[in-house]
Protein backbone atom coordinates (compact mmCIF):
# COMPACT_ATOMS: atom_id res chain seq x y z
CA UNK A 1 -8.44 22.79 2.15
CA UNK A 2 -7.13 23.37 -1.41
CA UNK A 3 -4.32 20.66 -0.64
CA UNK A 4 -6.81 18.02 0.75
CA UNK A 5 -8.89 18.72 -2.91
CA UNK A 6 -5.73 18.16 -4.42
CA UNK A 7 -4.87 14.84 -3.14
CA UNK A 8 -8.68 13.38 -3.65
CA UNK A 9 -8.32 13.77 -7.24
CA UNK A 10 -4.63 13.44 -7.99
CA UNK A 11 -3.83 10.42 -6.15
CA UNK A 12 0.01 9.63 -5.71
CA UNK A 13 1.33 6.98 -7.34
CA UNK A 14 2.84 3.68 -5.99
CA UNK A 15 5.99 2.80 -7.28
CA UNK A 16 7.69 0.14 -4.92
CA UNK A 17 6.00 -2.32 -2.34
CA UNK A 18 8.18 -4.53 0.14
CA UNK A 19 7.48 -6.26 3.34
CA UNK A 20 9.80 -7.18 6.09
CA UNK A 21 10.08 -8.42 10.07
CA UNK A 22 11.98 -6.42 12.42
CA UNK A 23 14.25 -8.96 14.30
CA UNK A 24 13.61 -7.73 17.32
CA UNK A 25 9.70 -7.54 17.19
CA UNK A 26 8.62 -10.71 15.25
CA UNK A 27 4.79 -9.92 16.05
CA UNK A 28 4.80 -6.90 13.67
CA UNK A 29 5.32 -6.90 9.91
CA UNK A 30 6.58 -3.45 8.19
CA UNK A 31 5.21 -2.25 5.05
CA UNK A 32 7.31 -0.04 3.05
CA UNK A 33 5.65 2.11 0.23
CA UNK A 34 7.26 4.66 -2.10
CA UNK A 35 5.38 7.37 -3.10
CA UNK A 36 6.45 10.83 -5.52
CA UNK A 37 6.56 12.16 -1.93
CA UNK A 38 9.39 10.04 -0.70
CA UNK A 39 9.25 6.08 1.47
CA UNK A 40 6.18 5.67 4.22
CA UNK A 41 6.43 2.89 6.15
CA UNK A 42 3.67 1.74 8.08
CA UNK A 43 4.02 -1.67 11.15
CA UNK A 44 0.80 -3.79 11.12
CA UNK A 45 -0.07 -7.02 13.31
CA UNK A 46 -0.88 -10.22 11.75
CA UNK A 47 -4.85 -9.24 11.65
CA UNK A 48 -4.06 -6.48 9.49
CA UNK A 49 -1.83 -7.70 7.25
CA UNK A 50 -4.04 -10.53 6.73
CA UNK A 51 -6.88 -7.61 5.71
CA UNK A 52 -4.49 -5.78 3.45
CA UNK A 53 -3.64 -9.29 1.73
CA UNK A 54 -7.10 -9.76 1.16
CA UNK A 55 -8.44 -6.66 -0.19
CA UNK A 56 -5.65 -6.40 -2.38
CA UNK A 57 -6.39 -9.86 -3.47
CA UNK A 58 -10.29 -9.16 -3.67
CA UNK A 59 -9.48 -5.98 -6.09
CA UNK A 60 -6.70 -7.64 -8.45
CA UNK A 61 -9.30 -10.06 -9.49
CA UNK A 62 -11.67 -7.26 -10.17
CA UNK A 63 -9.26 -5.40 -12.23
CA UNK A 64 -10.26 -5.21 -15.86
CA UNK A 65 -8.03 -6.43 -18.90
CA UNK A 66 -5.41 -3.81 -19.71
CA UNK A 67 -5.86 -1.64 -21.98
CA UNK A 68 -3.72 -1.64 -25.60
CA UNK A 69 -2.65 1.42 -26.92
């Protein structure tokens, strides 16, 4: 339980983002993400790479201005 507490306020960070097709499966895309806790990768179908575009779309044009220091 402590760990799960943890992680809801101490998010990991995300330092590296890359997409690819496996040759052999061009109906899937694979979505690599590095993390402090090593590389994830994840294998999504067209819908949901189409919703991940989106929301990630939909929140960069909600981000605010950055900040200066």
């Amino acid at each position: 339980m402590e760990q799960r507490r943890r992680r809801e306020i101490a998010p990991e960070l995300l330092t590296g983002f890359a997409t690819g097709w496996p040759e052999q499966q061009p109906d899937i895309m694979v979505i690599s993400m590095t993390t402090e806790k090593g590389v994830h990768d994840f294998a999504v179908n067209k819908e949901q790479a189409l919703l991940i575009a989106r929301t990630i779309q939909q929140t960069a044009e909600n981000l605010g201005k950055p900040r200066t220091a």
